[in-house]
Protein backbone atom coordinates (compact mmCIF):
# COMPACT_ATOMS: atom_id res chain seq x y z
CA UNK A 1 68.67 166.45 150.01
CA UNK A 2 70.09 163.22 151.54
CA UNK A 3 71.39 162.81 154.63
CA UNK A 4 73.95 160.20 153.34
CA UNK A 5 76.72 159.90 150.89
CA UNK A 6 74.98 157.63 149.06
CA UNK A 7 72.19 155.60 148.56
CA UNK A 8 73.69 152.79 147.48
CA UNK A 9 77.35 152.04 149.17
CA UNK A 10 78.76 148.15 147.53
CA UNK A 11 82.13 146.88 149.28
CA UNK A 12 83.70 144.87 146.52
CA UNK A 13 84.69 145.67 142.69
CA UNK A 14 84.19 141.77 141.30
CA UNK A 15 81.56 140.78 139.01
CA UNK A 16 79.15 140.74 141.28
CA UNK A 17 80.00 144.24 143.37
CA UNK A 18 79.52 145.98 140.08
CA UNK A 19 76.69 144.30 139.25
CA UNK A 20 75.03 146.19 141.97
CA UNK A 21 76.44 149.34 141.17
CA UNK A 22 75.07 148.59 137.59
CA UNK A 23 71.78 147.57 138.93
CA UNK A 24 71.75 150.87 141.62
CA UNK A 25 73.05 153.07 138.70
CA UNK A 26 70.69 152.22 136.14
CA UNK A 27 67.41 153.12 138.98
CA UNK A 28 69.50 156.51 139.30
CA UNK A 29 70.77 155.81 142.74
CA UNK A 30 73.91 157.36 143.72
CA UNK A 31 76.45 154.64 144.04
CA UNK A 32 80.28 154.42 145.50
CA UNK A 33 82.05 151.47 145.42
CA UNK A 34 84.70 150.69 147.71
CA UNK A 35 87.81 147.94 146.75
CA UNK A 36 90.80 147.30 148.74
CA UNK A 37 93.42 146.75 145.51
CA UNK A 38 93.90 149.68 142.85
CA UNK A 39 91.86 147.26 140.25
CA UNK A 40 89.75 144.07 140.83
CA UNK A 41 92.23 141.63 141.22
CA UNK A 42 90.22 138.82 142.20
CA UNK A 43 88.17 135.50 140.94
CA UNK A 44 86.71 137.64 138.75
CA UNK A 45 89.86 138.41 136.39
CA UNK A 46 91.90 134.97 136.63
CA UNK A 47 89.07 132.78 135.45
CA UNK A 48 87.60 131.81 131.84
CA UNK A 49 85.21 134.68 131.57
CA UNK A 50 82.69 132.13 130.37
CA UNK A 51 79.04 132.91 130.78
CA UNK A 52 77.30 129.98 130.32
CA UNK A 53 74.09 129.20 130.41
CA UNK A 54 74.08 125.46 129.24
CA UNK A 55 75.86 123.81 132.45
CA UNK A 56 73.41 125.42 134.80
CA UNK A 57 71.42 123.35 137.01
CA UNK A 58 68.17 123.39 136.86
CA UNK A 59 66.27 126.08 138.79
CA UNK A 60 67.51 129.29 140.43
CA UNK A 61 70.80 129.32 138.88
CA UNK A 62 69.64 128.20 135.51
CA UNK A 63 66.72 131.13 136.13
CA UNK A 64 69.93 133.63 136.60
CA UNK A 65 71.67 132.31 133.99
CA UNK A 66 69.20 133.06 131.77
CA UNK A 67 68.56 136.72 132.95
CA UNK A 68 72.57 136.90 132.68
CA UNK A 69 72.71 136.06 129.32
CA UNK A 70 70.54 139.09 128.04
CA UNK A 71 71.86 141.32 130.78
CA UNK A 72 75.34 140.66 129.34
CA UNK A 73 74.03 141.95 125.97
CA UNK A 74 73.33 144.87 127.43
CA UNK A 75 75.80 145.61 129.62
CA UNK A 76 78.51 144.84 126.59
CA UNK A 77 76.69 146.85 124.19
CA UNK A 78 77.01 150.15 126.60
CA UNK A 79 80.42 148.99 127.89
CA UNK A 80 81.92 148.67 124.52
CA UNK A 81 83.17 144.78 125.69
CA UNK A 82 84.39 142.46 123.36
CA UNK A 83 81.45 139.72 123.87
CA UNK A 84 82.03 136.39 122.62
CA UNK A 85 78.41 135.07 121.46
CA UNK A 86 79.06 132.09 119.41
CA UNK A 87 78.43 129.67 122.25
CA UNK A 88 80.45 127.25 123.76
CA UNK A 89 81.70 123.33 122.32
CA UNK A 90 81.48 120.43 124.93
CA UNK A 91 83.15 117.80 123.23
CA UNK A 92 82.96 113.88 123.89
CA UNK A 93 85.99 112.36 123.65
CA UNK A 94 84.62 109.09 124.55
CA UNK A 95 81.07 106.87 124.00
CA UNK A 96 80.35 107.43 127.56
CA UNK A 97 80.55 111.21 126.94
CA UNK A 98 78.40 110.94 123.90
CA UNK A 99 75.84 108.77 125.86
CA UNK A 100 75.58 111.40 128.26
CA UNK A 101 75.25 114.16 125.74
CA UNK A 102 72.65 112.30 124.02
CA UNK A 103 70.54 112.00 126.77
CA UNK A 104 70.68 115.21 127.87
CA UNK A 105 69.78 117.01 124.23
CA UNK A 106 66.73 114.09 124.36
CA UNK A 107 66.06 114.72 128.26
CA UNK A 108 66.12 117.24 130.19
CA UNK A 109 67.76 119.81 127.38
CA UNK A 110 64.05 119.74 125.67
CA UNK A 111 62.13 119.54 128.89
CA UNK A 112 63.79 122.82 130.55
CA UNK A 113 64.30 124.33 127.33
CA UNK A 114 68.11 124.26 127.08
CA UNK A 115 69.15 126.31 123.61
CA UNK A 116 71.64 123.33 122.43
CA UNK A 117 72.40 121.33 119.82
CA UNK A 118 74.44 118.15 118.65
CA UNK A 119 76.98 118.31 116.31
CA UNK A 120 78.52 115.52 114.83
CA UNK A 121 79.89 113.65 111.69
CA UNK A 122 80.32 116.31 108.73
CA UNK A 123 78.74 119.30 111.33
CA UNK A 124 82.16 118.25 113.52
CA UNK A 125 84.84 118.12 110.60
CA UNK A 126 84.14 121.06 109.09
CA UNK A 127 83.90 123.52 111.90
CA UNK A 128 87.54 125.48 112.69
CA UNK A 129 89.18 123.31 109.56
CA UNK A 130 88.66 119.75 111.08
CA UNK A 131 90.57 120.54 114.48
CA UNK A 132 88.41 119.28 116.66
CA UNK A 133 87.46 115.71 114.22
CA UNK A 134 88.81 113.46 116.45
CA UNK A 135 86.11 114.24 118.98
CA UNK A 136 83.04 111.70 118.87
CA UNK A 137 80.46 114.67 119.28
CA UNK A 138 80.08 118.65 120.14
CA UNK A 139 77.62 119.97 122.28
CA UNK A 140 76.97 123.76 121.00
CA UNK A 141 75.40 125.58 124.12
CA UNK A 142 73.75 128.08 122.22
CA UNK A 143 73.25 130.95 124.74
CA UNK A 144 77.00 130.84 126.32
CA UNK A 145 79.00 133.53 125.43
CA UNK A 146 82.72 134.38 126.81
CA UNK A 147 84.93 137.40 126.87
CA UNK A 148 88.37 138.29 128.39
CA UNK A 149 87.68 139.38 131.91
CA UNK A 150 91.39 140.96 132.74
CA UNK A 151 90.16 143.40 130.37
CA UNK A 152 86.46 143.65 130.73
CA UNK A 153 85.97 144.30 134.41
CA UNK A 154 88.20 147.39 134.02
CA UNK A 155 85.76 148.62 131.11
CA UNK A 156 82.73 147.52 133.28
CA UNK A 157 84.54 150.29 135.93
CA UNK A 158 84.95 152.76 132.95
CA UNK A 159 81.53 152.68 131.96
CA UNK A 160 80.11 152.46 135.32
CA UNK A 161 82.10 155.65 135.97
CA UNK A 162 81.99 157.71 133.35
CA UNK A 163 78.13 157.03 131.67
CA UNK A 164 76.31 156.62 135.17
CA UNK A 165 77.79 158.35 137.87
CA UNK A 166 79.23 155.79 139.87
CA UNK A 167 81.59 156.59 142.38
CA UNK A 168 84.62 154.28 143.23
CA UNK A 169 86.83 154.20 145.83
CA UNK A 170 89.75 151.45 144.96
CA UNK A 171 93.22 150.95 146.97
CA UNK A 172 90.19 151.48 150.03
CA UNK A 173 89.52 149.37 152.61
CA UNK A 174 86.52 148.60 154.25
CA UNK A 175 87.38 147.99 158.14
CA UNK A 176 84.14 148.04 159.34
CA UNK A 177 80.29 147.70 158.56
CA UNK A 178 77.08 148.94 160.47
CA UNK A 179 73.68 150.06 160.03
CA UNK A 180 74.07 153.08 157.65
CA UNK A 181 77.92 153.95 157.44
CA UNK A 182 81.02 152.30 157.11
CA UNK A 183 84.67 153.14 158.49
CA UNK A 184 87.52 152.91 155.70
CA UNK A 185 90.94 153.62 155.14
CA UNK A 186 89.70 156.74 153.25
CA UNK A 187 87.39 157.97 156.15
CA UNK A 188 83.61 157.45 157.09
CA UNK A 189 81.01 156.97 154.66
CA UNK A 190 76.93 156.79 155.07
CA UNK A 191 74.95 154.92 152.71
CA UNK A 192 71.06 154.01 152.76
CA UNK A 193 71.56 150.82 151.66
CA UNK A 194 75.09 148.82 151.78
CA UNK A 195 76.11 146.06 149.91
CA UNK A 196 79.06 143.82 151.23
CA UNK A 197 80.53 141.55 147.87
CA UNK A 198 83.68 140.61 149.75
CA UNK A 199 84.07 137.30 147.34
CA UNK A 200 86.17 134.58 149.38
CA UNK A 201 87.01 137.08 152.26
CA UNK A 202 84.96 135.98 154.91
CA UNK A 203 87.10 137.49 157.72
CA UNK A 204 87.53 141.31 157.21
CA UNK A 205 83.59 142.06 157.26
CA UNK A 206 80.84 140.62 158.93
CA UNK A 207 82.86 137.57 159.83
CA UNK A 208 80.32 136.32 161.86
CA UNK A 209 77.22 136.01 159.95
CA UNK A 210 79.59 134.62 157.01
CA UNK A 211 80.94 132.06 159.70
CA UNK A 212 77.73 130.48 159.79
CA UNK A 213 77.89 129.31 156.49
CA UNK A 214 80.76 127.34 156.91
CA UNK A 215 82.22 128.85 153.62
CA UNK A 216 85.19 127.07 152.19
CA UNK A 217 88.08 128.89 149.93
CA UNK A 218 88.98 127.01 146.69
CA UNK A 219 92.13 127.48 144.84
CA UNK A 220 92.32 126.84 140.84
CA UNK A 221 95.70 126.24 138.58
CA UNK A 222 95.76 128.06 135.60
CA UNK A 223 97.60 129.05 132.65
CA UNK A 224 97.51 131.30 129.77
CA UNK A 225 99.13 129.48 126.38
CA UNK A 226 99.54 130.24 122.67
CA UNK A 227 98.19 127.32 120.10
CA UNK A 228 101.53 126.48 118.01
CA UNK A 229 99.14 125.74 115.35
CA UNK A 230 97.09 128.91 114.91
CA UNK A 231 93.47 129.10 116.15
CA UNK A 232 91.50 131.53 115.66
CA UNK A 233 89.01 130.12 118.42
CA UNK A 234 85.60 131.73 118.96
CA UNK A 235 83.57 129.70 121.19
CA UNK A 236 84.38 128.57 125.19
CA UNK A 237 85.41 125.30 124.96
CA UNK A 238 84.92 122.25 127.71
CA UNK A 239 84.45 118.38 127.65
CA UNK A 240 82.76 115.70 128.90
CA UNK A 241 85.16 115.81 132.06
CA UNK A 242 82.63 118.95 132.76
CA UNK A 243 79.35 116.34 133.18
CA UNK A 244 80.55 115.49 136.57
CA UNK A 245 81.08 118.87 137.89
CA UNK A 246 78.10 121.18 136.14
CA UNK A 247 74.92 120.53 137.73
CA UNK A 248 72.69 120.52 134.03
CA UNK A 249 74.43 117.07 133.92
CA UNK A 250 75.99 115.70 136.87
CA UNK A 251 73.11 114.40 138.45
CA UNK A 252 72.19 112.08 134.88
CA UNK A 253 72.57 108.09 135.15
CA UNK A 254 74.77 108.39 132.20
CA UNK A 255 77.02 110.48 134.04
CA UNK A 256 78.02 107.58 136.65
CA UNK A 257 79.58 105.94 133.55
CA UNK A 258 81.30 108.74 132.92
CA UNK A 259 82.83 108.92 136.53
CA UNK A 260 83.65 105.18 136.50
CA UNK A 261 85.69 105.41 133.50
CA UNK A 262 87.56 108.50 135.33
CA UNK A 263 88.15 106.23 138.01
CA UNK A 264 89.59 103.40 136.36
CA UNK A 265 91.74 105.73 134.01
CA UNK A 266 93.07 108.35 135.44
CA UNK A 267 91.82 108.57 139.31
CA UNK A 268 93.82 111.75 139.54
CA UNK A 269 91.28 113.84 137.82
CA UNK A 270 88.68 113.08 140.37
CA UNK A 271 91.32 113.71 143.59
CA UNK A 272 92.55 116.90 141.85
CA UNK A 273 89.34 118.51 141.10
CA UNK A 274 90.54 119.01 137.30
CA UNK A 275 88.05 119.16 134.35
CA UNK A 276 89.13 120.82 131.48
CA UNK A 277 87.96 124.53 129.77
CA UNK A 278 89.66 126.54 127.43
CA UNK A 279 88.53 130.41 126.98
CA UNK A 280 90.30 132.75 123.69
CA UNK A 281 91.65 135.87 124.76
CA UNK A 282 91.38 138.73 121.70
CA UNK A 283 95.16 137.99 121.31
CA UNK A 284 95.06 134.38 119.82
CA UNK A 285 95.44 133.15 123.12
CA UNK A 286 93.93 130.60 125.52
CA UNK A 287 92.90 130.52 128.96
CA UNK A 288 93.33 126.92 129.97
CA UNK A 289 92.18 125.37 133.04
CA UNK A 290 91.69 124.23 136.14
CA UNK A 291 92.14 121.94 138.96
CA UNK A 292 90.16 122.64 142.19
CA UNK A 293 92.03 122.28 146.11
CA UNK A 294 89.63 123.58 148.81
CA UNK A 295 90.62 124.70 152.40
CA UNK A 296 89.93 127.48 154.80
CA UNK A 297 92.38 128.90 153.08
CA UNK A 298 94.68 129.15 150.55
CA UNK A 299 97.85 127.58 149.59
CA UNK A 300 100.37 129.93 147.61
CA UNK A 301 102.00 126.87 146.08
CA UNK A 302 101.28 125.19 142.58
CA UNK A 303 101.85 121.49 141.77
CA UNK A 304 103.31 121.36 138.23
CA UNK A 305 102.11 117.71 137.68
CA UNK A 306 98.46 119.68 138.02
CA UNK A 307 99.71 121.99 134.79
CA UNK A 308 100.75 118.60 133.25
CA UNK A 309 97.91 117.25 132.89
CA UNK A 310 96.01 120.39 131.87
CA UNK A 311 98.29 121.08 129.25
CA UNK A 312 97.81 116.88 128.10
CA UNK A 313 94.66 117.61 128.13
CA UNK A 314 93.86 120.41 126.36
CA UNK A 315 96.61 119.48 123.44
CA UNK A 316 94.67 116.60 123.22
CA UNK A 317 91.41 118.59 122.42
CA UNK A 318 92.39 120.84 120.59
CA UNK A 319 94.56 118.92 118.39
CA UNK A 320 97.29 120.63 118.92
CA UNK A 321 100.60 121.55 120.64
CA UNK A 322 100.65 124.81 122.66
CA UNK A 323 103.10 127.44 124.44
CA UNK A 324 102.42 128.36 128.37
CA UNK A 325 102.90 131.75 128.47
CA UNK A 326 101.60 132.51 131.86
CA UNK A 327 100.37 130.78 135.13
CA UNK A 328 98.54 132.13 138.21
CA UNK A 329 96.37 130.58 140.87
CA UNK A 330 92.65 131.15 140.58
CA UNK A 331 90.85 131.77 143.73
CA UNK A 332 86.82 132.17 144.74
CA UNK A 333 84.29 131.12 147.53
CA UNK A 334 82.96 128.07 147.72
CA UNK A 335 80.85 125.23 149.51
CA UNK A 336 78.36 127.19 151.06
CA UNK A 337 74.86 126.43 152.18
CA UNK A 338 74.17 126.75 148.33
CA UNK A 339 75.50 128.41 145.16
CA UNK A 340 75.10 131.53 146.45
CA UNK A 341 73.91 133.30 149.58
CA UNK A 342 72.39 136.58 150.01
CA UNK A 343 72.41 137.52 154.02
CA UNK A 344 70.56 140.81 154.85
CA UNK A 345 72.34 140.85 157.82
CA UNK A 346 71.05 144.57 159.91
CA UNK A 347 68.69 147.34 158.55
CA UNK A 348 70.35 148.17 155.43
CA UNK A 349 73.43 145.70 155.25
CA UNK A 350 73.21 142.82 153.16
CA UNK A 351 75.97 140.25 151.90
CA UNK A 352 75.87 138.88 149.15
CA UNK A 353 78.66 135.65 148.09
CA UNK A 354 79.00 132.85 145.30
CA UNK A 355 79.82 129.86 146.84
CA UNK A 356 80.96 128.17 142.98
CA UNK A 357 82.96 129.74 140.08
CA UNK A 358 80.06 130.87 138.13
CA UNK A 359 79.91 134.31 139.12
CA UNK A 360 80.25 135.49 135.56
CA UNK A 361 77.56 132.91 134.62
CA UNK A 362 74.82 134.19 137.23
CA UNK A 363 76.06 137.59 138.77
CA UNK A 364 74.95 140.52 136.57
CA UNK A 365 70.77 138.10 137.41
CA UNK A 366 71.91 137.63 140.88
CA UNK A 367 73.27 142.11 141.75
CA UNK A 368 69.82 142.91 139.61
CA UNK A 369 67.38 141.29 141.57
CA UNK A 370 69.26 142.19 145.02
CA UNK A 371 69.21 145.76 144.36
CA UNK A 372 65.17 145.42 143.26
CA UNK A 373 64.65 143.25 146.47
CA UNK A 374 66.47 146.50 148.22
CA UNK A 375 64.14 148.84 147.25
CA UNK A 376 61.19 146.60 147.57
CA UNK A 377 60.90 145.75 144.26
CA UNK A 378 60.31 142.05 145.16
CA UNK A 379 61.44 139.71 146.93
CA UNK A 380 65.35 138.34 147.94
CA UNK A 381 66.63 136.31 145.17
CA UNK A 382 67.17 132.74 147.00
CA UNK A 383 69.46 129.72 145.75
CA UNK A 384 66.61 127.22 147.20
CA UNK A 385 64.02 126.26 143.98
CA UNK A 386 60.34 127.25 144.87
């Protein structure tokens, strides 16, 4: 019989908290999972849901990506989720775009084995009724796959709960960590191991370890729209604006073309952070999005010449007028050490924290490996390539 509560105790109900607990569960570990709000509330539900596999840079995060991508077939086969698995469309609106995409199918897509392909000319006009014909080219990331997180991560919990035991604990929280136990609002629990997936809070726990890392906080402006023209979208959706930001392409010659163009047009996309992506909700809906602001923290308020320009933008792509239903701020850690970091901190605490916004894409890999490196399975996953 166990001397502890647990033998797996995870502080955080994100993506990547329940990953662990998915991870823990599925070794037959008992697992409790603590979360301060009464549902996860955080970057996990306001962003695109997009798994993608295609943007990844290469090495450790295209390596998680990739163990992501088949974990997520799992996981939404047991969960019941409604998985999006026709891929994603990055279109170029421009010849600098299409340079860039042509290069990378020739390039580095072949060389690392990137599942995408071209489309263009009839491939382009006759995919979702010539909507998207006014594009130059489409690149199909063949492995990406999207679903609606508001509603997934709750039937992530469900599952978790109700199929494997899992334990959770949520308008709890954690005050305090230490070797073997921590103190909540709920009381005192012991754990063998304990997990702290505290996303962009880097003051409540372990404050000083996460310190070190000089972690920044960036804040996103999103909306939620309906197409006037109805869409029955299946695939994530992003353009060439994405080259400069996703590491599978950012670091290409052709991308400085792409950046200089930016520059010269519309300097405001570069200042702001903004690149667009567009996600379906089951509804007929989009998720549109985003601009990025980083800071130590926070600020509550959102520029509407930011939504402006999303909105511009994505009519533009998708052909198309649209209602704004909905806006919210999107939030997550970020500009770390590294894409991620994974501190074992004291005998049996470790933290683990994204520093981007591709949780979703790497965070089912990134809990699965932590909880084997836990039990001495192998060794700590690490966002530095071998």
């Amino acid at each position: 019989m166990s001397q502890h509560d647990c033998d797996l105790l995870v502080v955080g109900a994100g993506i990547l908290g329940l990953a662990h607990a998915w991870a823990g569960a599925k070794r037959g570990l008992k697992v409790k999972v603590f979360e301060r709000t009464h549902t996860p509330l955080g970057a996990s539900i306001r962003n695109f849901g997009q798994a993608l596999v295609g943007g990844q840079a290469p090495g450790p995060m295209l390596d998680l990506a990739r163990q992501a991508h088949g974990l997520w077939g799992e996981l939404g086969q047991a969960a019941g989720l409604q998985l999006h698995r026709q891929g994603s469309l990055l279109f170029a609106r421009s010849e600098a775009e299409e340079a860039l995409l042509e290069a990378f199918v020739a390039g580095r897509g072949r060389e690392l084995g990137y599942r995408t392909e071209l489309l263009r000319g009839s491939a382009l006009r006759e995919m979702y009724d010539g909507r998207f014909a006014h594009h130059r080219a489409a690149l199909h990331g063949l492995d990406d796959q999207q679903l609606y997180s508001r509603e997934a991560l709750p039937q992530i919990v469900s599952h978790l709960a109700r199929d494997l035991g899992v334990e959770f604990h949520f308008s709890t929280l954690v005050r305090d960590v230490e070797p073997g136990r921590v103190l909540t609002t709920a009381g005192r629990y012991s754990a063998r191991h304990i997990v702290v997936c505290s996303g962009h809070d880097y003051q409540t726990l372990l404050a000083e370890h996460m310190a070190r890392l000089q972690p920044q906080v960036c804040a996103l402006q999103m909306l939620r729209a309906r197409p006037l023209q109805p869409l029955a979208l299946r695939h994530a959706v992003l353009t060439g604006l994405s080259c400069v930001h996703y590491g599978a392409f950012a670091d290409l010659p052709q991308a400085e073309a792409i950046r200089a163009q930016i520059r010269a047009q519309q300097p405001e996309l570069e200042s702001l952070g903004i690149h667009l992506l567009i996600s379906p909700t089951p509804y007929g809906e989009l998720i549109i999005g985003d601009s990025h602001a980083y800071g130590s923290d926070v600020s509550p308020f959102n520029a509407e010449a930011v939504d402006r320009i999303l909105i511009e933008l994505a009519e533009h792509t998708l052909g198309g007028g649209i209602e704004v239903l909905e806006r919210w701020q999107g939030v997550y850690g970020a500009r770390g050490p590294g894409p991620f970091s994974v501190l074992p901190v004291a005998e049996g605490v470790t933290a683990v924290l994204m520093h981007t916004g591709l949780g979703m894409s790497v965070g089912l890999a990134l809990g699965e490996r932590s909880v084997a490196a836990l039990l001495g399975e192998c060794a700590w996953p690490s966002a530095q390539a071998a």
